[in-house]
Protein backbone atom coordinates (compact mmCIF):
# COMPACT_ATOMS: atom_id res chain seq x y z
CA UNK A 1 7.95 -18.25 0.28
CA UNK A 2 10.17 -15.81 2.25
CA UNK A 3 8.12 -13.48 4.13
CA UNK A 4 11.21 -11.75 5.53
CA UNK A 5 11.57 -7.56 4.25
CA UNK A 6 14.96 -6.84 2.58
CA UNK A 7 17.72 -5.78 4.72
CA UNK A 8 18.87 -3.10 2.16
CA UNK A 9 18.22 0.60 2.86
CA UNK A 10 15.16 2.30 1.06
CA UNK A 11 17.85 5.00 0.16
CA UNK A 12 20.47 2.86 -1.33
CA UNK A 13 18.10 0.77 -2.97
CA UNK A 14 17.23 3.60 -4.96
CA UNK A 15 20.44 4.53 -6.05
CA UNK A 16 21.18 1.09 -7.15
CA UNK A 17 18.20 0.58 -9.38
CA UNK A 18 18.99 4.18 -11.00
CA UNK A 19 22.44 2.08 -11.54
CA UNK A 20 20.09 0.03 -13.63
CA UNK A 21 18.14 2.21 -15.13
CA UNK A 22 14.81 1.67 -14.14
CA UNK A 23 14.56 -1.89 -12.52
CA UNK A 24 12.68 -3.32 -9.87
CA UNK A 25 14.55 -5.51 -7.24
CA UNK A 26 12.75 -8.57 -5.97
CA UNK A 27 14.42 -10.30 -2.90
CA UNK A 28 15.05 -14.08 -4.04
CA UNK A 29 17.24 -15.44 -1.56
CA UNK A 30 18.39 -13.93 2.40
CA UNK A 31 21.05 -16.06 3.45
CA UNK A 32 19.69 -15.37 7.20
CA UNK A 33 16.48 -17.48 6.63
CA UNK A 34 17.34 -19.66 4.06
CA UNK A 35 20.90 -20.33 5.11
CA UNK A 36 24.56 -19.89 3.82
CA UNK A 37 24.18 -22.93 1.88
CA UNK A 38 25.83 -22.88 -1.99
CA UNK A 39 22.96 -25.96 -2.76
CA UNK A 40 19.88 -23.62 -1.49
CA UNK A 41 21.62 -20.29 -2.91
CA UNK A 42 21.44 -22.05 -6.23
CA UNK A 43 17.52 -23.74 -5.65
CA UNK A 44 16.20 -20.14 -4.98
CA UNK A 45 18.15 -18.36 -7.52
CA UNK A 46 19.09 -20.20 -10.80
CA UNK A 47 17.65 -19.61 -14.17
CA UNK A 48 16.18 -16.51 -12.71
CA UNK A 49 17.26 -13.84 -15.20
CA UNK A 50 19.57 -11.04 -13.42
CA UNK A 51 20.28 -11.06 -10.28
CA UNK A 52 21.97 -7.84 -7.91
CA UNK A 53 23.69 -9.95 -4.63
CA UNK A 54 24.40 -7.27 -1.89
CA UNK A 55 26.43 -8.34 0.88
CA UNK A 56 26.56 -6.97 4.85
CA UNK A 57 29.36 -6.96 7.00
CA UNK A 58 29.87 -7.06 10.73
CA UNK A 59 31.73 -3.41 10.36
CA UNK A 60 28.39 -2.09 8.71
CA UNK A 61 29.77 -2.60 5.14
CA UNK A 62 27.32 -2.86 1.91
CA UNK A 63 28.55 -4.14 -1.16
CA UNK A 64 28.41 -7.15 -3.80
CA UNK A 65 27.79 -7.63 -7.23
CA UNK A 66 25.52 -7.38 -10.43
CA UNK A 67 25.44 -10.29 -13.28
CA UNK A 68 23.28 -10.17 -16.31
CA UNK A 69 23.39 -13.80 -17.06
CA UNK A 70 21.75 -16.77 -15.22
CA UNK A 71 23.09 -19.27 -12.61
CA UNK A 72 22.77 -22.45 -14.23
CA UNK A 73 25.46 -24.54 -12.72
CA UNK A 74 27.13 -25.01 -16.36
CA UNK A 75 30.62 -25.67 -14.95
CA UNK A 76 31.61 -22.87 -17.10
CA UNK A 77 33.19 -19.51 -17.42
CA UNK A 78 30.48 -17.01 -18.06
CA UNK A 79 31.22 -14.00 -20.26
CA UNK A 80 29.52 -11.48 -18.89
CA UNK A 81 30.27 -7.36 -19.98
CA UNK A 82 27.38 -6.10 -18.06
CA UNK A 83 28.61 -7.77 -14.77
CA UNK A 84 29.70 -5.15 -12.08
CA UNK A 85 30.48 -5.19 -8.46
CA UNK A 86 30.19 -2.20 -6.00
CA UNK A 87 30.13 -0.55 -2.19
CA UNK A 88 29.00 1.94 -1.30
CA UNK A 89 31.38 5.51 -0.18
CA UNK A 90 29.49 7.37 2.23
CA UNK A 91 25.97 7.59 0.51
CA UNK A 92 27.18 7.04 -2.80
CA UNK A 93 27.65 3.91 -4.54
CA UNK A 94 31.29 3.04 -6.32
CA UNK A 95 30.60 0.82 -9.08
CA UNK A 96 33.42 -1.95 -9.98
CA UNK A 97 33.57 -2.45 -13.67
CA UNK A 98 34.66 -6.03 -15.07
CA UNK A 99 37.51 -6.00 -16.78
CA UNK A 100 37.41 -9.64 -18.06
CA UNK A 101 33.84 -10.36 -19.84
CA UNK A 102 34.89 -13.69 -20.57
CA UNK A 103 35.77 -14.43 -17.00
CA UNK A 104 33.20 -12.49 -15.17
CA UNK A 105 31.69 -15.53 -13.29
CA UNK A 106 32.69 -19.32 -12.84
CA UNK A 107 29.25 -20.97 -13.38
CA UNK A 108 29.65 -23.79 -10.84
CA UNK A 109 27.65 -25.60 -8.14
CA UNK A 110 29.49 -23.31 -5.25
CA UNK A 111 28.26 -20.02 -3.35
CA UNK A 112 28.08 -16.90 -5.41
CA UNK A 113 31.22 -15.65 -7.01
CA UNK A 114 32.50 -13.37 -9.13
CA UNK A 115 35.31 -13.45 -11.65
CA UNK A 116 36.42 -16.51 -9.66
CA UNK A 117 37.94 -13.84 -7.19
CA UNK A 118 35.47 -12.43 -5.08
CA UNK A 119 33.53 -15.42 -2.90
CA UNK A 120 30.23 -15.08 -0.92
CA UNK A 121 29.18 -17.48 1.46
CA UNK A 122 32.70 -18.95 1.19
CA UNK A 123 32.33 -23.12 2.44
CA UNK A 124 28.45 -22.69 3.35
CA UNK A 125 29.61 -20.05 6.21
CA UNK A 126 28.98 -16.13 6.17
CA UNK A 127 31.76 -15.14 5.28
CA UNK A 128 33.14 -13.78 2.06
CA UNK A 129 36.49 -14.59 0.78
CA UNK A 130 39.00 -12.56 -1.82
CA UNK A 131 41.66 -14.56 -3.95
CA UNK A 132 44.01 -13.54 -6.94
CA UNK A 133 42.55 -12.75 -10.53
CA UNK A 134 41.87 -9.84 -13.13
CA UNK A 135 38.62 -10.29 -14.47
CA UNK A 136 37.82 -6.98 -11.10
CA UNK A 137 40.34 -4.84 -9.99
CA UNK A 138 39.36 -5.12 -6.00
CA UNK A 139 40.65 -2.93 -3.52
CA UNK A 140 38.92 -4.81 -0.43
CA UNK A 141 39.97 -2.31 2.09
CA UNK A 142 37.19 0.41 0.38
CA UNK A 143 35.45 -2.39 -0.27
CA UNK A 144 34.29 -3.98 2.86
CA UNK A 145 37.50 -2.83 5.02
CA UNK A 146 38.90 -6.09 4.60
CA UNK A 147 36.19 -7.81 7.27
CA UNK A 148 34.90 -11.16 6.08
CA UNK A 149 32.26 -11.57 8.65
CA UNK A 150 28.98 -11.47 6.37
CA UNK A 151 25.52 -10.59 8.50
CA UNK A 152 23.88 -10.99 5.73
CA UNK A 153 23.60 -12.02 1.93
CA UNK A 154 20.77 -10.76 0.13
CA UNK A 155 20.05 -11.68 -3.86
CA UNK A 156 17.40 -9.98 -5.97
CA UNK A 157 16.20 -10.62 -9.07
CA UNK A 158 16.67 -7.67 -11.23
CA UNK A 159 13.29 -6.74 -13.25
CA UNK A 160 13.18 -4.52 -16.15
CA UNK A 161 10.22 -1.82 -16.01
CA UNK A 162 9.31 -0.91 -19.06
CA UNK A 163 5.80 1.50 -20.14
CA UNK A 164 3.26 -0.65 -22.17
CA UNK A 165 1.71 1.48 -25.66
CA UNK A 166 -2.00 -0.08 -24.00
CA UNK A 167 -2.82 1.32 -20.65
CA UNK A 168 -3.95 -1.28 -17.73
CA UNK A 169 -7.10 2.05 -18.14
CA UNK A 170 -7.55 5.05 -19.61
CA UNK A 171 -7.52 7.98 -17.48
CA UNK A 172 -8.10 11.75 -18.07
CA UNK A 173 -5.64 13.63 -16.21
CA UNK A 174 -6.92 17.23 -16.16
CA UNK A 175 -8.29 19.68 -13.69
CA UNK A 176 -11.64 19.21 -15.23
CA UNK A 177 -11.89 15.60 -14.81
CA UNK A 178 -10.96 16.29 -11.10
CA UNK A 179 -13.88 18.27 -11.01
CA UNK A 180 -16.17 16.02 -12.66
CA UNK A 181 -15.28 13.54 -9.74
CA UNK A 182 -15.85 16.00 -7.12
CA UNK A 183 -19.06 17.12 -8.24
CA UNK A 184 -20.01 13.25 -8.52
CA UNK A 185 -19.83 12.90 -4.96
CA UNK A 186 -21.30 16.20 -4.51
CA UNK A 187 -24.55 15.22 -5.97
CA UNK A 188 -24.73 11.19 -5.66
CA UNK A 189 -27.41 9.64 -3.56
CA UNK A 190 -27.78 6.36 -2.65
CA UNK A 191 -30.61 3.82 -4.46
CA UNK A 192 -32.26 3.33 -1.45
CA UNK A 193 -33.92 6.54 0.11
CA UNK A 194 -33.34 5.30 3.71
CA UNK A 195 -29.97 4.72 3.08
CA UNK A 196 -28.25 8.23 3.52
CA UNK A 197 -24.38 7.41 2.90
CA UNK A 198 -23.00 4.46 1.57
CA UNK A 199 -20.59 2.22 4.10
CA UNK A 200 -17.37 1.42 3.04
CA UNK A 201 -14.90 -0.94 4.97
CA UNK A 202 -11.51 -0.79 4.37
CA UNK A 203 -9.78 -4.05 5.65
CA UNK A 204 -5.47 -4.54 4.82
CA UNK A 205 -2.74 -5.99 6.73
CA UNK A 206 -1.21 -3.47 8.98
CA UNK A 207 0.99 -0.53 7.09
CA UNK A 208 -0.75 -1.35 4.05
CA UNK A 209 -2.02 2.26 4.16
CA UNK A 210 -5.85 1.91 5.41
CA UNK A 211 -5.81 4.82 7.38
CA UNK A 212 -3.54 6.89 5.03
CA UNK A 213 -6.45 6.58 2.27
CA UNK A 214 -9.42 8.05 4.36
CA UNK A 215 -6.66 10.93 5.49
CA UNK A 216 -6.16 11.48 1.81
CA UNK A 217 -9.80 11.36 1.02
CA UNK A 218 -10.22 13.55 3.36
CA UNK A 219 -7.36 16.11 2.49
CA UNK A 220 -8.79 16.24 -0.73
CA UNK A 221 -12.28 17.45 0.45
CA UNK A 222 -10.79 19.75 2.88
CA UNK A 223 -8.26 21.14 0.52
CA UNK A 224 -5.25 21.23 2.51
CA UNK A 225 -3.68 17.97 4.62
CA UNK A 226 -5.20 16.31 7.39
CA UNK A 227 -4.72 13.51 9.82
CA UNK A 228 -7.61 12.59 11.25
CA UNK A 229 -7.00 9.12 11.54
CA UNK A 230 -3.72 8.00 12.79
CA UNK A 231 -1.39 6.40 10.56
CA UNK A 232 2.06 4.92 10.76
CA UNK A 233 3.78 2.61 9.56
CA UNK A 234 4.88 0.29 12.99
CA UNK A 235 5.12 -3.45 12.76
CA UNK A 236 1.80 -3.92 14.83
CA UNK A 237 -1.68 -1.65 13.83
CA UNK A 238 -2.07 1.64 15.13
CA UNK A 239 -5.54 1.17 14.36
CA UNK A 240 -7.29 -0.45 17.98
CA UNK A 241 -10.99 0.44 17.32
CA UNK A 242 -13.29 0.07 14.72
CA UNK A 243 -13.90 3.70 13.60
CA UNK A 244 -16.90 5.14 10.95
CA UNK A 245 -15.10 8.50 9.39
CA UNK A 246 -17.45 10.45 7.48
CA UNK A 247 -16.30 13.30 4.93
CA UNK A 248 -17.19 16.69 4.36
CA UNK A 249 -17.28 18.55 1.55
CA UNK A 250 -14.62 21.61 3.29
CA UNK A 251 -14.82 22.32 7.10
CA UNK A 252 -18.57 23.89 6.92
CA UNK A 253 -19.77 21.70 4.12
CA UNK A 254 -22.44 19.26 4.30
CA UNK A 255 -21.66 15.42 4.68
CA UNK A 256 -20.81 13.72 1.53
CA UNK A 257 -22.80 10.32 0.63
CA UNK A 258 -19.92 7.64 2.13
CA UNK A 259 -18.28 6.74 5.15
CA UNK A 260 -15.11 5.07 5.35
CA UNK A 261 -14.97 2.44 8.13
CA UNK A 262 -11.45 1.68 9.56
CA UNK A 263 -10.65 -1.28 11.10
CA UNK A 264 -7.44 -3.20 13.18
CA UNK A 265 -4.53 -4.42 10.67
CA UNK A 266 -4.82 -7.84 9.83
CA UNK A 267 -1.55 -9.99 10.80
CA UNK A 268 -0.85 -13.23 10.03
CA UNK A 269 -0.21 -14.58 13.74
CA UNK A 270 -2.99 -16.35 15.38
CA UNK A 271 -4.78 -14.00 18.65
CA UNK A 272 -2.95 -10.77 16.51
CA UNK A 273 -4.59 -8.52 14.76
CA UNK A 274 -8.41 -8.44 13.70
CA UNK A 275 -10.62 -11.61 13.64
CA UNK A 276 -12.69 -12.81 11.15
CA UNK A 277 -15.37 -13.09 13.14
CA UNK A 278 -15.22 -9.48 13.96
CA UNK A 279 -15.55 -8.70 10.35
CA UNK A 280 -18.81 -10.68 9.75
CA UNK A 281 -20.12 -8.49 12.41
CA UNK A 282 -19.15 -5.43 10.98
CA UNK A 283 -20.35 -6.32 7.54
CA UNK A 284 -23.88 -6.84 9.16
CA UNK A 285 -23.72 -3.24 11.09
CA UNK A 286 -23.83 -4.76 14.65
CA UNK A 287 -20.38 -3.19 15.71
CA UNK A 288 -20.44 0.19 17.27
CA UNK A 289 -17.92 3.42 16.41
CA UNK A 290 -14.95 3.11 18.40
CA UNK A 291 -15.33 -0.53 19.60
CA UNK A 292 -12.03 -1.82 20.82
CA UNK A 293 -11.32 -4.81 19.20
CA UNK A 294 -9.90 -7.92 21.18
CA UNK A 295 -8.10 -10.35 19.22
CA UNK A 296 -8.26 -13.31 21.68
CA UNK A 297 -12.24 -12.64 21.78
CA UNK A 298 -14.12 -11.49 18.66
CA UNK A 299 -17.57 -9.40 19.34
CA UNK A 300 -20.46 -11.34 20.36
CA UNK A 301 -23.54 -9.37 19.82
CA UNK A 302 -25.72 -11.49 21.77
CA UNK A 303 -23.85 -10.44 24.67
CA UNK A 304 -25.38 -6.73 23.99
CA UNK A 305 -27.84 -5.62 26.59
CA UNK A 306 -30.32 -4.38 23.86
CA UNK A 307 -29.63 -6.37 20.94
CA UNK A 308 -31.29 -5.66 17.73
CA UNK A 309 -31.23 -6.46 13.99
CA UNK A 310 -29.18 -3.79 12.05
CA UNK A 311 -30.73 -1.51 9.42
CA UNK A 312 -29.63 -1.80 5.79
CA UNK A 313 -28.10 1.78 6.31
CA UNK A 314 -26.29 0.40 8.99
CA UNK A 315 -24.91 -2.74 7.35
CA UNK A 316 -21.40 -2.11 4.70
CA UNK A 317 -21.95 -2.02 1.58
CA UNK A 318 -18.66 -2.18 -0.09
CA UNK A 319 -15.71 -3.98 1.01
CA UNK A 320 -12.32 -2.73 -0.16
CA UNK A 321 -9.19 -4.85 0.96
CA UNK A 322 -5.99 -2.32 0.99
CA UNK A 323 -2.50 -4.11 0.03
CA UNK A 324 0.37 -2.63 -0.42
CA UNK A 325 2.10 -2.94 -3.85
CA UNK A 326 5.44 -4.33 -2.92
CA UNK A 327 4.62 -6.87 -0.66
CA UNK A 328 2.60 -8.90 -2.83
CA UNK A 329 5.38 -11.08 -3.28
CA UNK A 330 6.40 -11.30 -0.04
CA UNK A 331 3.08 -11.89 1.92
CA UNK A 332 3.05 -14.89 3.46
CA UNK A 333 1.18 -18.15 3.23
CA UNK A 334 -0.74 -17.29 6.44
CA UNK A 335 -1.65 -13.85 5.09
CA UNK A 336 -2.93 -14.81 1.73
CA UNK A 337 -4.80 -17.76 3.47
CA UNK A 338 -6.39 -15.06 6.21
CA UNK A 339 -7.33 -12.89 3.30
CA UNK A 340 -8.91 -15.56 1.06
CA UNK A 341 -11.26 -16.53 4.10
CA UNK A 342 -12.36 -13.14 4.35
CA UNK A 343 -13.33 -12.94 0.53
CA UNK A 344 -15.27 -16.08 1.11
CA UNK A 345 -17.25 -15.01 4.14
CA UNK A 346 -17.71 -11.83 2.14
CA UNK A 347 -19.15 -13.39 -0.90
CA UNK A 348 -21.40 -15.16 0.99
CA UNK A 349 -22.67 -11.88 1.95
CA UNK A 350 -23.24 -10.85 -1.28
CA UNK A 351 -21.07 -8.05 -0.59
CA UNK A 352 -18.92 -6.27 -3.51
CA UNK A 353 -15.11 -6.06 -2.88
CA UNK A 354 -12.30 -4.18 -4.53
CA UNK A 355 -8.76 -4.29 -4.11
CA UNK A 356 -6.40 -1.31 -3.78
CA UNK A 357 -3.13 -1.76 -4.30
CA UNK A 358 -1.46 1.34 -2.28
CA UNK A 359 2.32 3.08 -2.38
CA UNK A 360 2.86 2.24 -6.41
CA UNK A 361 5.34 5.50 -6.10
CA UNK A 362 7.30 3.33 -3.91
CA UNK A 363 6.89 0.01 -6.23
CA UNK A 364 7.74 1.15 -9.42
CA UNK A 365 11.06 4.16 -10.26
CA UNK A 366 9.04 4.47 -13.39
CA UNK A 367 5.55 6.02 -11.39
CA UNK A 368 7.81 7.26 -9.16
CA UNK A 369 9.23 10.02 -11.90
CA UNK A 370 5.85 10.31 -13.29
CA UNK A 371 2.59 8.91 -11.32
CA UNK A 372 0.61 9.31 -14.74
CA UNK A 373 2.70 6.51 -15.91
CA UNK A 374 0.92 4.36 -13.18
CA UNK A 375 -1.85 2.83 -16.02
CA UNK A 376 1.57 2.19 -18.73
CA UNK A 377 4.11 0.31 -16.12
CA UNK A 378 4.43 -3.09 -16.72
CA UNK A 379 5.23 -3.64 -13.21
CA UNK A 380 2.13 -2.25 -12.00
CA UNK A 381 0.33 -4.19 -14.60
CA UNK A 382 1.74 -7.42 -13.44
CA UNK A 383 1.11 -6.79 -9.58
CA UNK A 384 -2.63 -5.87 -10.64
CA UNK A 385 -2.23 -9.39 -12.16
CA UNK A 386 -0.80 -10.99 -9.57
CA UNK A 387 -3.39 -9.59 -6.47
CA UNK A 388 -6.00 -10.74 -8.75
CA UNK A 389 -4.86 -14.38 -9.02
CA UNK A 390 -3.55 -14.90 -5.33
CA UNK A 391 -6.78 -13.10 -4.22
CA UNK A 392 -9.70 -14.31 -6.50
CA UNK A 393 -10.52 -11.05 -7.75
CA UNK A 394 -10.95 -9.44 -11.04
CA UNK A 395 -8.41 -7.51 -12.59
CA UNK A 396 -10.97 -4.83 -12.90
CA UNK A 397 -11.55 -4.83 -9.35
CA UNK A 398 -7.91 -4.02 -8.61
CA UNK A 399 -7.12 -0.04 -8.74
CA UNK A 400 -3.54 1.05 -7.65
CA UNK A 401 -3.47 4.48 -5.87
CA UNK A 402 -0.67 6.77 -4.37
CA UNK A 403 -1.96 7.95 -0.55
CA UNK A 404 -0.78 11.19 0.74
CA UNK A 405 1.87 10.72 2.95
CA UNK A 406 5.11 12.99 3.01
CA UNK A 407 3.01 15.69 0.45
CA UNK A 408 2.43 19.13 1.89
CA UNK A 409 0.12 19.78 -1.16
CA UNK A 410 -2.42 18.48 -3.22
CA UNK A 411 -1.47 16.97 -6.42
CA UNK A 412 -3.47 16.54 -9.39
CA UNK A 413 -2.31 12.97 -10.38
CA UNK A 414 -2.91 11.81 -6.72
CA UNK A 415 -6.50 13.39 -6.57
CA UNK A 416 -7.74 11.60 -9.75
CA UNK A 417 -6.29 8.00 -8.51
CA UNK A 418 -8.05 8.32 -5.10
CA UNK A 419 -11.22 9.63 -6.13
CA UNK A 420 -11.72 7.35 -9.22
CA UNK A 421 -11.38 4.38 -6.48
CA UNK A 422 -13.57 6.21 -3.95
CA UNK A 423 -16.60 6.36 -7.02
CA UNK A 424 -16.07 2.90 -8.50
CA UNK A 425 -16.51 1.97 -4.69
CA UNK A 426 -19.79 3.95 -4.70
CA UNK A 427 -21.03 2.37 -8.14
CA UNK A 428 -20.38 -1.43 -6.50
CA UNK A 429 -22.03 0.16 -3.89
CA UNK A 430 -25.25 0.95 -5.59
CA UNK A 431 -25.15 -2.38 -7.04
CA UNK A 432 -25.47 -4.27 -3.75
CA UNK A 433 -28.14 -1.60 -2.69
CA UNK A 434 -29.96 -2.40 -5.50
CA UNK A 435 -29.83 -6.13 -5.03
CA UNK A 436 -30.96 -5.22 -1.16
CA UNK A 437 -34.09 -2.97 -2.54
CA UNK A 438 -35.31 -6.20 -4.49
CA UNK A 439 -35.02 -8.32 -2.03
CA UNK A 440 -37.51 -6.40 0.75
């Protein structure tokens, strides 16, 4: 599986979906880790539908070329009247209409090409390579200013987004279900009398948006934006110590009944990021607030001066894992294998878990317009799907939210999301709390 991120520019990107009309791009091939090779080109990427190739050149150059049909290795001429190429002018991008349908691609067991004219990975090397024909009319110097020295060759299967008549869930998205939800939290208290707040840990792979989502929380208590907890989105976790961040209801209110625990990203490296081991102890309460984590050594209580059992109010009682929507596809084999030996030592805790799947603005053009249309994507609906079969977890279990990031105000849409997750954390909550009350 290619764990490598696309080369192409958020911005760009963008601009060639709307090309599309609302599509989702999901990288297939990157001729930088899989090679310039025609026979692993065509492994990765025939019989997948659609495909968008977009080429980079050693002069900073970004173009290539959009077919509608598959790569099947036929031997024959493809007709083809959706099939475009294009650069980009400035920010903008120039699409190349074919003039030729019948002669848009030469289905053979070579590199990627285009009305037999326009070669990528020319001979297995990264280069492309331009020769006579009429099914494009190519002027290569706007093109990719005649330099044939690829960096990079990038394919991506083109998927349409469409909005489903049954919603993955029914939502009410009015001011006074906001304030149904806010009251909830107002006036909720825990089962268990001597549990005062509800502990929830929020555990992701770093950028996934764990610290974003108590910063939203909290924004949405406080009424304007906050960043309390520091967020960012650098290739190692910003996040060193394990930190408890309780909410307020506004700056003078009193406590509400959860904290949010954060903890270090996870990464997939071995002596990076946070230990398993680490999160067993948190689970059972025995790590302190603002304990730096060390990822060659996890926390060994025993080596506490004054050791002793944690209370139940001490202990988590939810466990949320926090992935962000478009990687799903891209995390790795080390990732998925880290996070499915967390939701093992966590079941063994009796512990509940939910997923949230964060940034669907970002995954989908269609929730992007319109984040109401988050429940009615089909591409949401099959990422929910596909979390819940690489992680174990129910479908039910898996809520996609939008965290405030580049907002300067609150938004209705974004408020419901975020605190309908926040309460179906509390109710799992209350279900392990009641399971704990039986058992004293």
């Amino acid at each position: 599986m290619n764990t490598q991120p696309h080369k192409l520019p958020e911005e760009k990107k963008k601009q060639l979906c709307a090309l599309l009309c609302d599509v989702k791009l999901n990288l297939l091939y990157k001729a930088s880790v899989h090679g310039y090779y025609a026979n692993t080109f065509h492994m990765r990427c025939d019989r997948q539908g659609p495909t968008l190739l977009v080429a980079y050149n050693t002069s900073g150059y970004i173009f290539g070329g959009y077919t509608s049909k598959d790569y099947t290795q036929s031997g024959q001429y493809v007709t083809d009247e959706e099939a475009f190429l294009f650069y980009f002018q400035g920010q903008n991008p120039v699409c190349i209409k074919v003039n030729m349908g019948c002669n848009a691609r030469l289905d053979d067991a070579k590199g990627p090409s285009f009305g037999q004219q326009l070669h990528f990975c020319y001979n297995n090397q990264p280069t492309v390579y331009n020769q006579a024909g009429n099914a494009f009319t190519i002027n290569t110097t706007l093109m990719y200013g005649n330099n044939t020295n690829l960096t990079e060759c990038e394919v991506y299967k083109i998927e349409k987004i469409s909005v489903d008549e049954k919603p993955l869930k029914y939502m009410e998205w009015t001011t006074e279900q906001r304030e149904e939800l806010v009251n909830f939290f107002k006036n909720h208290k825990p089962l268990v009398s001597s549990v005062n707040r509800v502990r929830i840990l929020m555990i992701g792979p770093v950028g996934a948006g764990k610290s974003s989502f108590f910063n939203s929380i909290n924004s949405i208590f406080m009424g304007r934006m906050t960043n309390k907890a520091m967020a960012g989105s650098l290739g190692t976790s910003l996040t060193k110590e394990f930190r408890t961040y309780p909410v307020k209801d506004g700056r003078d209110g009193k406590p509400l009944p959860f904290v949010l625990c954060d903890t270090m990203g996870l990464e997939e490296q071995t002596g990076a990021g946070l230990d398993i081991e680490d999160i067993s102890s948190i689970i059972h309460g025995l790590i302190p607030d603002q304990y730096k984590f060390n990822p060659v050594s996890p926390f060994d209580p025993f080596e506490q001066k004054s050791f002793t059992p944690a209370s139940l109010e001490q202990k988590i009682h939810c466990v949320v894992f926090v992935i962000d929507t478009s990687k799903i596809s891209l995390m790795s084999t080390k990732l998925e294998e880290k996070l499915v030996a967390i939701r093992k030592k966590v079941n063994s805790l009796r512990v509940p878990q939910i997923v949230l799947l964060t940034k669907v603005d970002e995954a989908c053009p269609v929730v992007e317009k319109d984040l109401q249309k988050v429940y009615l994507s089909s591409y949401i609906k099959k990422k929910v799907q596909e979390v819940s079969s690489r992680l174990g977890v129910p479908v039910s279990c898996v809520l996609p939210v939008k965290n405030y990031s580049q907002e300067h105000e609150l938004n209705l849409s974004c408020d419901l999301l975020l605190l309908t997750a926040v309460q179906q954390m509390l109710n799992f909550a209350e279900d392990y709390l009641g399971d704990a009350a039986a058992a004293i």
